[in-house]
Protein backbone atom coordinates (compact mmCIF):
# COMPACT_ATOMS: atom_id res chain seq x y z
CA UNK A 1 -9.03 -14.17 -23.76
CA UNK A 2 -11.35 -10.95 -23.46
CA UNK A 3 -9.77 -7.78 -22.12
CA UNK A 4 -12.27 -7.70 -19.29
CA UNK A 5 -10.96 -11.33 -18.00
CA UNK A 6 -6.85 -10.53 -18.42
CA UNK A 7 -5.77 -10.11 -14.91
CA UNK A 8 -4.94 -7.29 -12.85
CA UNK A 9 -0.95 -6.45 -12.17
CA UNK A 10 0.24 -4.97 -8.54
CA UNK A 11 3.54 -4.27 -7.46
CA UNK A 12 5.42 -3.29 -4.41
CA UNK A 13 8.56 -3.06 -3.44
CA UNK A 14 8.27 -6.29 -1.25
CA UNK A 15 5.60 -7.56 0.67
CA UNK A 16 3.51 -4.76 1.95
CA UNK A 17 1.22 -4.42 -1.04
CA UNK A 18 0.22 -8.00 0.02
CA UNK A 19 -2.11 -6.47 1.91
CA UNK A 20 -3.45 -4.33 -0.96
CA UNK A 21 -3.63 -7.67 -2.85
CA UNK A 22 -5.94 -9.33 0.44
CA UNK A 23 -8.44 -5.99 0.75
CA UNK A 24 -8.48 -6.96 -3.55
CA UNK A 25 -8.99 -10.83 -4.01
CA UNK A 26 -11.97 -9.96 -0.66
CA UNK A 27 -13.65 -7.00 -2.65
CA UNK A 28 -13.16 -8.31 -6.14
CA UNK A 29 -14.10 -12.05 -5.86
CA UNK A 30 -13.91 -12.86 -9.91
CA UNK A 31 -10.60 -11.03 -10.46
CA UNK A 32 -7.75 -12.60 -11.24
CA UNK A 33 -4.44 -11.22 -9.84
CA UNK A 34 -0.70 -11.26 -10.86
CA UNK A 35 1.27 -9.86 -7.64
CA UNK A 36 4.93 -8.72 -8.13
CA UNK A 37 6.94 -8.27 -4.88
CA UNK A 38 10.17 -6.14 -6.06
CA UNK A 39 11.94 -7.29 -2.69
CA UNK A 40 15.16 -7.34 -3.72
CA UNK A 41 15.20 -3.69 -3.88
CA UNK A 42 13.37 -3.46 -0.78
CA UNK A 43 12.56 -0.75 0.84
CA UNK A 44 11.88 2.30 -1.80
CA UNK A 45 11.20 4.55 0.82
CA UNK A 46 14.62 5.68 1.77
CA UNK A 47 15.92 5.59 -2.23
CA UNK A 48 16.72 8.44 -4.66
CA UNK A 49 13.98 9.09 -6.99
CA UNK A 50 15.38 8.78 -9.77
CA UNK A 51 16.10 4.66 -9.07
CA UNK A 52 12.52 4.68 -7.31
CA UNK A 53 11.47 5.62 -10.59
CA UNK A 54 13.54 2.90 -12.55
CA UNK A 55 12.13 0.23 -10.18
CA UNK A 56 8.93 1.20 -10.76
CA UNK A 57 8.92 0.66 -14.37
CA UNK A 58 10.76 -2.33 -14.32
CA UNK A 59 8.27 -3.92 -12.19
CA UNK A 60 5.52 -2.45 -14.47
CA UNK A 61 6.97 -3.45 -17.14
CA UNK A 62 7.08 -6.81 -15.64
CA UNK A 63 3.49 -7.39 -15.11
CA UNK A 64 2.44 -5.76 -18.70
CA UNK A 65 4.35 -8.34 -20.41
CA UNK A 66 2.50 -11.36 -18.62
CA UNK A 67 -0.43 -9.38 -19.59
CA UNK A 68 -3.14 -7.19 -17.56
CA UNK A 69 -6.18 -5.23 -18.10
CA UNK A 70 -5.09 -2.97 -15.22
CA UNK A 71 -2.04 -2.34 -13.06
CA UNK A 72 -2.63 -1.02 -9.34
CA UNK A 73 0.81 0.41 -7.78
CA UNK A 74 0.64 -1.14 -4.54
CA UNK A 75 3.26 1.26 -2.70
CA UNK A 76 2.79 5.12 -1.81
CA UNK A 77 6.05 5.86 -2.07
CA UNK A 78 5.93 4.29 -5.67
CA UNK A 79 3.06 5.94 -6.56
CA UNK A 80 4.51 9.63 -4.89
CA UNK A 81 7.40 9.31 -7.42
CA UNK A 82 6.26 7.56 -10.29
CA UNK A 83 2.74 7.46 -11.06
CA UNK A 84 2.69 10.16 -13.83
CA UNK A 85 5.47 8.31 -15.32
CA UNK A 86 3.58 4.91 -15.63
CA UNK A 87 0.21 6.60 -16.58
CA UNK A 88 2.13 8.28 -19.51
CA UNK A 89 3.82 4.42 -20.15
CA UNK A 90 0.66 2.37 -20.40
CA UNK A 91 -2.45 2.36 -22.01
CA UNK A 92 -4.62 0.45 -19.66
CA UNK A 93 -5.39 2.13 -16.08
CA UNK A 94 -3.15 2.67 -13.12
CA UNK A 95 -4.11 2.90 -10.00
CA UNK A 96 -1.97 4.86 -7.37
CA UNK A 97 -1.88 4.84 -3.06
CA UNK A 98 -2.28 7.96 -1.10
CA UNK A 99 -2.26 8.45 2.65
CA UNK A 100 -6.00 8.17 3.29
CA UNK A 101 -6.45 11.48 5.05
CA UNK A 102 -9.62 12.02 3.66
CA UNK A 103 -11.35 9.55 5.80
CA UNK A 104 -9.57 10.13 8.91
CA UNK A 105 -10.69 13.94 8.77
CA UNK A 106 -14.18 12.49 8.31
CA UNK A 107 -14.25 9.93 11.11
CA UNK A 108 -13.20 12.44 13.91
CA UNK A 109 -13.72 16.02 14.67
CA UNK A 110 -10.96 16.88 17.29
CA UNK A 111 -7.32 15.52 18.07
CA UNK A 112 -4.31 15.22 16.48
CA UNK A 113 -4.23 12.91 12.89
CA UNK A 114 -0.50 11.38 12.50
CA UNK A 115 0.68 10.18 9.15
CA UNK A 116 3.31 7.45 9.44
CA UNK A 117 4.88 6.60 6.40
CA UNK A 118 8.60 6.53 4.36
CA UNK A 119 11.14 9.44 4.31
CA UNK A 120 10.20 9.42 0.95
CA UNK A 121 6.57 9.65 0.51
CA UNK A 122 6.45 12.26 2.72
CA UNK A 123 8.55 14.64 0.94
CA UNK A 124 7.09 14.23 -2.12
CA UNK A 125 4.90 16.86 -4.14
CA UNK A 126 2.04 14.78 -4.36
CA UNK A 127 1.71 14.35 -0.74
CA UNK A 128 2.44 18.09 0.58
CA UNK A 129 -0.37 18.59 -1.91
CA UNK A 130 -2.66 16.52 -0.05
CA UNK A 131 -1.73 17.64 2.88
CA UNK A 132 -2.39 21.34 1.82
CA UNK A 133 -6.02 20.43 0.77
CA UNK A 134 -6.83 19.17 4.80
CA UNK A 135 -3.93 20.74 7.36
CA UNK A 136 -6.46 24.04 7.47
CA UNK A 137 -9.26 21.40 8.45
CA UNK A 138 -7.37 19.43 10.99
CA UNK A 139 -3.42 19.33 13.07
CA UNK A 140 -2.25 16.75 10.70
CA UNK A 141 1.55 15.45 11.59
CA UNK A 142 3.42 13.83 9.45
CA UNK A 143 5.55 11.25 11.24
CA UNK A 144 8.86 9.62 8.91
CA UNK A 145 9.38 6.26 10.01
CA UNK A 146 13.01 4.85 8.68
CA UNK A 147 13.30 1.38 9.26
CA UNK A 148 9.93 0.09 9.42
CA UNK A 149 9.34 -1.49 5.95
CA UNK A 150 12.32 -3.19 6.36
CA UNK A 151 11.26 -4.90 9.61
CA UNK A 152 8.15 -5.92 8.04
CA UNK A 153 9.29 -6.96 4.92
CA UNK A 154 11.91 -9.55 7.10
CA UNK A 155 8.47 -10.59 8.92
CA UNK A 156 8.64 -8.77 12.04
CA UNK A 157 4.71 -7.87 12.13
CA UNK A 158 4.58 -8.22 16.23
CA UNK A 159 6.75 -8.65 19.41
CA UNK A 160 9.07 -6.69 21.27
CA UNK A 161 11.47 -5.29 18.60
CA UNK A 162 8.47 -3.55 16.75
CA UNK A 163 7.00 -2.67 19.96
CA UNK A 164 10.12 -0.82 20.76
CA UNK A 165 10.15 0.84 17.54
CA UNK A 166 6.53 2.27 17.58
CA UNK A 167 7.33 3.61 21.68
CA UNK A 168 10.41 5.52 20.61
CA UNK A 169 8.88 6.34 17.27
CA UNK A 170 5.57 8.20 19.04
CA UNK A 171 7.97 9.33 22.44
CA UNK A 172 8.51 12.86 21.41
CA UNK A 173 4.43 13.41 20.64
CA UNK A 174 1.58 13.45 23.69
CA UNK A 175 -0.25 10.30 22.59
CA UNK A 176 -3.48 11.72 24.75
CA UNK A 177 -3.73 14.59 21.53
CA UNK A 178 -4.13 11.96 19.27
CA UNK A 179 -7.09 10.81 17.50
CA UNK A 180 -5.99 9.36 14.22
CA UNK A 181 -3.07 7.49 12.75
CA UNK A 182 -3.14 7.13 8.94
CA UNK A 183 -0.57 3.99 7.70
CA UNK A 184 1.11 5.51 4.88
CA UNK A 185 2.58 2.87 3.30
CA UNK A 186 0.99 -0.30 3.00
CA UNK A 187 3.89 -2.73 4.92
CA UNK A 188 2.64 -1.16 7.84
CA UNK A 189 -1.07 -2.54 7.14
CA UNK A 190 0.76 -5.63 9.02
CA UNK A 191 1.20 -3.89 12.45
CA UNK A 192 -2.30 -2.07 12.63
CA UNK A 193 -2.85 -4.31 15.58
CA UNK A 194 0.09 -3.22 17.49
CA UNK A 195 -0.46 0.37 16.67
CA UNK A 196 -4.05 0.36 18.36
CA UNK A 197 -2.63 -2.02 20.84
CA UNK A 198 -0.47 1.38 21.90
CA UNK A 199 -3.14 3.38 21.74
CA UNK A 200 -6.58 1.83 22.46
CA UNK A 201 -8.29 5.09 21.68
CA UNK A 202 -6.78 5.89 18.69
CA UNK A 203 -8.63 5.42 15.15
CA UNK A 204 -5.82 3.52 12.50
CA UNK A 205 -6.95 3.71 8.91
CA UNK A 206 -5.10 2.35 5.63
CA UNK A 207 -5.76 3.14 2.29
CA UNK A 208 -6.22 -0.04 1.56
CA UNK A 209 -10.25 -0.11 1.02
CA UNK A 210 -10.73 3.07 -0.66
CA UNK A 211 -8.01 2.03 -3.25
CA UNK A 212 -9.74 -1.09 -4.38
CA UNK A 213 -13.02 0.84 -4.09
CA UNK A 214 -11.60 3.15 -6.74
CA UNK A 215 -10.07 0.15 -8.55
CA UNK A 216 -13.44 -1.40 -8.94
CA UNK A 217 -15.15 1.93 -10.46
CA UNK A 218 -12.24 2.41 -12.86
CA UNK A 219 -12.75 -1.30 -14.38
CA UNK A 220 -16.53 -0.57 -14.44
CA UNK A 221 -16.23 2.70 -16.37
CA UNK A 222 -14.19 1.13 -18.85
CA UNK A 223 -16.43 -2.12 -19.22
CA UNK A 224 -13.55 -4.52 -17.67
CA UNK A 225 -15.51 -5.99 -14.66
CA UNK A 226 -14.24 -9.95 -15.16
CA UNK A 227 -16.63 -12.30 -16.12
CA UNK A 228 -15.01 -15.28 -15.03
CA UNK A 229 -16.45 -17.36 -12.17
CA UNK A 230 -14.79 -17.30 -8.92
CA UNK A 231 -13.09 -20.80 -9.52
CA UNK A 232 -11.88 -19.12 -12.42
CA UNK A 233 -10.05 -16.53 -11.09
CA UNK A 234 -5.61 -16.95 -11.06
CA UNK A 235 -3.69 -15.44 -8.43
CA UNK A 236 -0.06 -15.57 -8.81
CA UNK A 237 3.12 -13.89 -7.38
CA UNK A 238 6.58 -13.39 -8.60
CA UNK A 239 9.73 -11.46 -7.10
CA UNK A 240 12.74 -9.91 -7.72
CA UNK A 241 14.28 -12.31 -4.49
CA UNK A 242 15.04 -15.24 -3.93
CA UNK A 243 11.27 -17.39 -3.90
CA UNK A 244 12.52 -19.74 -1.26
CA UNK A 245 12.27 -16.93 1.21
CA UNK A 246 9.79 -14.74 -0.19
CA UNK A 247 6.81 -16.93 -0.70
CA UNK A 248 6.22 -18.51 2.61
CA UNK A 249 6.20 -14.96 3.79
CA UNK A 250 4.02 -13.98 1.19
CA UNK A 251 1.35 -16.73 1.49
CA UNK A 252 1.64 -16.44 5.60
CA UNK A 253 0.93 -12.49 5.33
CA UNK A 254 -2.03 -13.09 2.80
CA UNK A 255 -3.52 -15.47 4.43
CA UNK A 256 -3.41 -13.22 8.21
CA UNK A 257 -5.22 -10.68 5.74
CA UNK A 258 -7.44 -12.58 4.26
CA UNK A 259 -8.55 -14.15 7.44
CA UNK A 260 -9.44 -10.68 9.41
């Protein structure tokens, strides 16, 4: 097989890079796709580094050996702690998350922009550095949410018990002063809906978009566009759990993304 038709690897710690993996198979229509959910680590965002780390290239190392062209790391709290790592592991590309606070200082000019994401990600180097290149720009909170992956990843996208969650989780902030949220991690790309729900208002943004957008010019610059036809194209998933309960979550999750 040509380089430029191997697939492209993505890994999570469960199922929230599923919708990385949507935003992908919608942008990139003659890709193919091998998808690793790592859930039975799940969540990373509340591990020590140094076993974030180890996860991170086990998964990696996962997807390599099937083969891939390219290897997008489907988790921000993977990619705070371990991107440098796997760039200095592979040879092909790797593509890292990042809070996209970039585009929520561009798509409003007053109000309060809240990042929600893991324990983790948030006190990571790579983030405070982000956040130092826009906090003199913008009042830019960032909001640690313990807990949340894990009520996604067990398919709790909606209802009362994530309602509950995202009331006590915004209680101690004047919602009014808020313009923006930025999803931090990409599990909670599943409850974007109940977020605005909470606050009509408010503008939520992923990073979901402008990581595949960057995805697509990397495999251009380095002549791997596939040249497969669209019935061509694999997508496959594997986990670290047991399949019996991961995949009908996994295929029920892709296919709410796939259909917005």
């Amino acid at each position: 097989m040509l380089p430029k038709n191997m697939a492209i690897g993505m890994f999570d710690s469960g199922l929230g890079g599923v919708s990385v993996l949507a935003e992908a198979i919608k942008m990139l229509p003659n890709e193919s796709f091998l998808y690793y959910g790592d859930s039975a680590h799940a969540p990373y965002g509340e591990k020590a580094t140094n076993e974030i780390k180890k996860l991170s290239i086990r998964a990696a190392d996962f997807l390599m050996k099937k083969g891939i062209k390219a290897l997008v790391v489907a988790c921000n709290t993977a990619t705070s702690v371990a991107i440098e790592d796997l760039r200095k592991r592979f040879s092909f590309p790797v593509i890292g998350m990042e809070p996209a606070l970039k585009p929520a200082v561009q798509i409003a000019t007053a109000g309060k922009i809240i990042v929600m994401a893991t324990p983790v990600t948030l006190r990571e180097e790579k983030f405070l550095r982000l956040l130092e290149k826009y906090q003199d720009q913008r009042d830019i909170i960032a909001l640690p949410c313990p807990g949340l992956a894990e009520l996604i990843e067990r398919g709790c996208c909606s209802g009362k018990e994530i309602e509950n969650y995202l009331i006590n989780l915004f209680s101690p902030l004047k919602r009014e002063s808020i313009s923006t949220v930025v999803l931090g991690c990409t599990h909670y790309s599943f409850i974007k809906k109940e977020v605005k729900s909470m606050m009509p208002s408010v503008q939520v943004v992923d990073g979901n978009f402008g990581t595949i957008k960057h995805l697509e010019e990397v495999l251009r610059e380095n002549n791997l566009i596939s040249s497969l036809a669209w019935d061509q194209r694999k997508i496959e998933c594997f986990t670290s759990a047991d399949p019996e309960q991961f995949m009908p979550l996994y295929h029920r999750l892709l296919s709410q993304k796939l259909g917005e």
